[in-house]
Protein backbone atom coordinates (compact mmCIF):
# COMPACT_ATOMS: atom_id res chain seq x y z
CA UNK A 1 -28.93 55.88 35.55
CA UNK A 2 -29.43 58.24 38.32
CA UNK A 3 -29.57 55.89 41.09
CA UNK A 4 -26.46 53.90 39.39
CA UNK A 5 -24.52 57.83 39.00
CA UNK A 6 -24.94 58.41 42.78
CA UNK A 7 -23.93 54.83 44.29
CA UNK A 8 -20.93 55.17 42.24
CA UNK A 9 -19.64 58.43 43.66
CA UNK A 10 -20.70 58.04 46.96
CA UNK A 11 -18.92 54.50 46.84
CA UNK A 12 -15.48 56.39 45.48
CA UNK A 13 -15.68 58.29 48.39
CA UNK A 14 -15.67 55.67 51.01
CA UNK A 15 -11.88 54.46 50.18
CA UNK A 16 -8.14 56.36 50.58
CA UNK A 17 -4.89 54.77 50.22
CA UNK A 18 -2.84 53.58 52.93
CA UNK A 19 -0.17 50.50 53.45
CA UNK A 20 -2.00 47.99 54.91
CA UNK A 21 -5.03 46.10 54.36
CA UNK A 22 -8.10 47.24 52.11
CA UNK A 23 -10.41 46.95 55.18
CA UNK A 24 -8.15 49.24 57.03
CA UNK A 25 -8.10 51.47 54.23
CA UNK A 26 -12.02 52.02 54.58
CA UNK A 27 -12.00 52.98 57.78
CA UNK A 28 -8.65 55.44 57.74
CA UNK A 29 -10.96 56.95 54.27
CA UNK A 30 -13.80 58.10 56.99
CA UNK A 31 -11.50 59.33 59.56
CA UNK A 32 -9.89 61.32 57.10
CA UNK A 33 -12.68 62.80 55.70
CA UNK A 34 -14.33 64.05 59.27
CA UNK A 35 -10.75 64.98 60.23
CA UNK A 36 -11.44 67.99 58.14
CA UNK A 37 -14.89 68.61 59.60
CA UNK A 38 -15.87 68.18 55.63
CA UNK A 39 -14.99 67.81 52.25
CA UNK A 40 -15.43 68.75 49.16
CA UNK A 41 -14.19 67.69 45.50
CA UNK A 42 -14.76 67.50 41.60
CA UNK A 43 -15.30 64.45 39.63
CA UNK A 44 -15.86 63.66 35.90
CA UNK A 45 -17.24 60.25 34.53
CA UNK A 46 -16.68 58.84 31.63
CA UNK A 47 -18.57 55.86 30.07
CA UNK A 48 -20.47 54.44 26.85
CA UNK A 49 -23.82 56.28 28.24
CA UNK A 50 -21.89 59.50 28.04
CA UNK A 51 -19.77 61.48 29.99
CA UNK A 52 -20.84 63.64 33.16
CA UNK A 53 -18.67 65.99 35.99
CA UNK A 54 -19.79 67.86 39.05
CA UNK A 55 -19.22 68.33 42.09
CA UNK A 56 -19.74 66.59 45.82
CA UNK A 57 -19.58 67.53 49.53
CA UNK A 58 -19.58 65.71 52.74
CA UNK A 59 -19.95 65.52 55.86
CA UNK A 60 -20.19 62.79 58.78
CA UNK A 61 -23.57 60.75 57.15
CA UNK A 62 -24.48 64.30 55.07
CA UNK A 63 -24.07 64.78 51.33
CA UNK A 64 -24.75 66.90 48.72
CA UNK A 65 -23.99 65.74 44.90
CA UNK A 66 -24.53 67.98 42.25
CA UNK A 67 -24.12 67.76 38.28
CA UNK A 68 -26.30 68.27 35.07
CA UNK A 69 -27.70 65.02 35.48
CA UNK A 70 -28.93 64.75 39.03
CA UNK A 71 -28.91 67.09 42.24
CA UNK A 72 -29.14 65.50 45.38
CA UNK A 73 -29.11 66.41 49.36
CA UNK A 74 -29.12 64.49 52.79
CA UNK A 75 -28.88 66.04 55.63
CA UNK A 76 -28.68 63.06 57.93
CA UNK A 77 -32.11 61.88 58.08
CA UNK A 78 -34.35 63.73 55.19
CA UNK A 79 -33.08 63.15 50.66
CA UNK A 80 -34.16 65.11 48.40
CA UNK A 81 -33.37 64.25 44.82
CA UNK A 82 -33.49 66.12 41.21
CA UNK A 83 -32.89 64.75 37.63
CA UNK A 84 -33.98 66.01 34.58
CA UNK A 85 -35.66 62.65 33.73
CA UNK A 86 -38.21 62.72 36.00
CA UNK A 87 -38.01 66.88 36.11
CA UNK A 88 -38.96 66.77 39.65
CA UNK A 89 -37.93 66.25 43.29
CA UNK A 90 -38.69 63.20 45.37
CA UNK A 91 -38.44 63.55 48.83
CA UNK A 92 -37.73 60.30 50.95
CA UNK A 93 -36.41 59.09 54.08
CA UNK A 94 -34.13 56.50 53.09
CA UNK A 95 -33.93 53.09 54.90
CA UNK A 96 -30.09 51.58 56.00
CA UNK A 97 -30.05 49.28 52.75
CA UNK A 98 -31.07 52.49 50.70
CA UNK A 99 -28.07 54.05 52.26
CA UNK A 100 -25.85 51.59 51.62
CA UNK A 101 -25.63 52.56 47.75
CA UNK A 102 -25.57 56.40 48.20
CA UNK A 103 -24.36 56.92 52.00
CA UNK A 104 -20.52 56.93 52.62
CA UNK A 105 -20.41 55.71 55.91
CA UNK A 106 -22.81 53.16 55.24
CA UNK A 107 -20.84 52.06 52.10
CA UNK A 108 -17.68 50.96 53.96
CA UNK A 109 -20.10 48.50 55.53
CA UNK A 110 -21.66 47.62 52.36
CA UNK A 111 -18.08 46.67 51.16
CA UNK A 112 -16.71 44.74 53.64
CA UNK A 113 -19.49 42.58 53.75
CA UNK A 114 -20.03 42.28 50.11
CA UNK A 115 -16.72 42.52 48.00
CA UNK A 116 -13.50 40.38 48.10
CA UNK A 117 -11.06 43.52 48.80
CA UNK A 118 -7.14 42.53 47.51
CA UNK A 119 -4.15 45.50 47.25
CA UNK A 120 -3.22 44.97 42.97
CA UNK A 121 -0.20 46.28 41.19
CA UNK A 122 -0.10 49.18 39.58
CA UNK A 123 1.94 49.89 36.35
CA UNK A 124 3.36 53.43 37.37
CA UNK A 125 5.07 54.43 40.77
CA UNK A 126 3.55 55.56 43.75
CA UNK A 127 -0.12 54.40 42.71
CA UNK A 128 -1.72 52.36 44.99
CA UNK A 129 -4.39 49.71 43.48
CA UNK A 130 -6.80 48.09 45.25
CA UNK A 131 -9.51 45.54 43.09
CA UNK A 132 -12.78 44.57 44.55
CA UNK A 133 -15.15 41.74 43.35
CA UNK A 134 -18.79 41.20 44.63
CA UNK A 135 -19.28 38.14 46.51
CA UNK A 136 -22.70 37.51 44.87
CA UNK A 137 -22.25 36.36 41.09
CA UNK A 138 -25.47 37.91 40.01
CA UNK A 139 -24.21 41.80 41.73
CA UNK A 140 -24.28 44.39 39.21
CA UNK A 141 -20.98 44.93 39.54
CA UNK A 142 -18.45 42.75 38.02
CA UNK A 143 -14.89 44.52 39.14
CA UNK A 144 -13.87 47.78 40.97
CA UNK A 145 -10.34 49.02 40.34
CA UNK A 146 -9.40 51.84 42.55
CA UNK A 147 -5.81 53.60 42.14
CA UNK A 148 -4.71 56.24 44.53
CA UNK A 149 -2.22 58.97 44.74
CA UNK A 150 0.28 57.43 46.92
CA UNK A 151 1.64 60.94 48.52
CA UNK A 152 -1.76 62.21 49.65
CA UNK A 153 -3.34 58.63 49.82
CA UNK A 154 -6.42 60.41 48.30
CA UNK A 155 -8.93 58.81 45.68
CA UNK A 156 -7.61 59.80 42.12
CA UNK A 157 -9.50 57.39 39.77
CA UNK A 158 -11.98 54.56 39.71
CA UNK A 159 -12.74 51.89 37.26
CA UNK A 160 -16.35 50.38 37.55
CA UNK A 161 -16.61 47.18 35.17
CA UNK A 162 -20.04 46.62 35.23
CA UNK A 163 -21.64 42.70 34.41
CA UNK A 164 -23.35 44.08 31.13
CA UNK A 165 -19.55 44.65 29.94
CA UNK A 166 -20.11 48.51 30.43
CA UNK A 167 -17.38 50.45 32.10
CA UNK A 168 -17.75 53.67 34.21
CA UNK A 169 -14.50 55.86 34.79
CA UNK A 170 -14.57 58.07 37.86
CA UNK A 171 -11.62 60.45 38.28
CA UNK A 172 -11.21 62.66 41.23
CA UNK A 173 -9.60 66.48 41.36
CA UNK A 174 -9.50 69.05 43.98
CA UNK A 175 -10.16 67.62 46.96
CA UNK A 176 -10.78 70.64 49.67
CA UNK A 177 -11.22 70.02 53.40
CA UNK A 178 -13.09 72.20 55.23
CA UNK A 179 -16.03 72.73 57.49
CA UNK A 180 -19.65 73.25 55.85
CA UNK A 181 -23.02 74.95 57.06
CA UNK A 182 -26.01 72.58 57.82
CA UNK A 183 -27.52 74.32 54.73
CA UNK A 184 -25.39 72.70 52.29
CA UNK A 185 -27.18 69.37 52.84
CA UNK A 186 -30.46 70.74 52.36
CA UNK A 187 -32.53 71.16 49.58
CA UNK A 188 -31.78 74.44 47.96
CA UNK A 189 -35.23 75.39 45.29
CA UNK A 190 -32.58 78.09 43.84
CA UNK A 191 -30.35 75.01 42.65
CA UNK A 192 -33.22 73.32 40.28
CA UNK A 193 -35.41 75.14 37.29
CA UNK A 194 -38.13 77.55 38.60
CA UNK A 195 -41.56 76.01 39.23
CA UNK A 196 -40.22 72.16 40.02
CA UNK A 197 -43.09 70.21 41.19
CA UNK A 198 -41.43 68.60 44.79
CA UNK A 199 -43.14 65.33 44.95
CA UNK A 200 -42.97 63.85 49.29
CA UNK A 201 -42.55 60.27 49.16
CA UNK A 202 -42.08 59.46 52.52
């Protein structure tokens, strides 16, 4: 669940809405979030496993994601991830196909080379759609719908329908741009319960 919670919001923010083609739409997502020098934003997920919201911040190939179910920092090179599963922290230094599920940058790769990307309609105004299907029957994934707000272009909501029939919404709210400390992609002790055993896997 953990591993499934982060590749889902790190994959939502990979993507922004623009006219032209979903490949395009990838890339212009990245630009815009370095044009900032960072970003940061609140999301809420709602599924039949329950429902979850926190918060997330980027930067270039950094990341920080943090909610009640899982903490997690990379600062470019080192992770270091928290859950109350496993009520620890496992530090690792994750390989390019790790990346690919939890690092933006990465993740526009991932999707171009393994989704069928088509713009959709949408049933209200000014809402972008674009739907996504894995090229590999046996993926995980069985269909992403992503709509956009077509004045800001900006992620709003995602629809994850998954090929056990279980369906994750993502939806997206105050998106802030602005630059962010080194620290914020670093493990913070203060941010998990006092006396967390931090496990090194690497």
């Amino acid at each position: 669940m953990k591993r499934i919670h982060i590749a889902l919001l790190m994959a939502l923010f990979t993507m922004v809405a623009m006219a032209q083609s979903p490949s395009a739409i990838l890339d212009k997502c990245v630009a815009a979030i370095n044009a900032g020098g960072g970003v940061t934003a609140s999301y809420s997920i709602t599924s039949s496993q329950g429902d979850s919201k926190g918060t997330i911040a980027m930067q270039g190939n950094k990341f920080r994601l943090s909610s009640p179910d899982v903490k997690c920092w990379y600062d470019g090179k080192t992770q270091w991830s928290w859950s109350p599963m496993t009520g620890e922290v496992n530090i690792t230094t994750p390989s390019p196909s790790d990346l690919q599920m939890t690092n933006p940058l990465a993740a526009v790769q991932h999707f171009k080379a393994n989704f069928n990307m088509k713009n959709a309609k949408a049933k209200t105004a000014n809402t972008p759609v674009i739907r996504l299907t894995p090229k590999k029957k046996k993926d995980a994934v069985k269909t992403i719908w992503l709509y956009f707000d077509g004045s800001t272009s900006l992620l709003r909501t995602a629809r994850f329908e998954m090929s056990d029939n279980s369906v994750y919404v993502i939806k997206i709210t105050d998106y802030k741009h602005k630059s962010l400390p080194a620290s914020t992609f670093q493990y913070d002790p203060k941010q998990v319960p006092a006396g967390t055993q931090v496990v090194d896997l690497r």
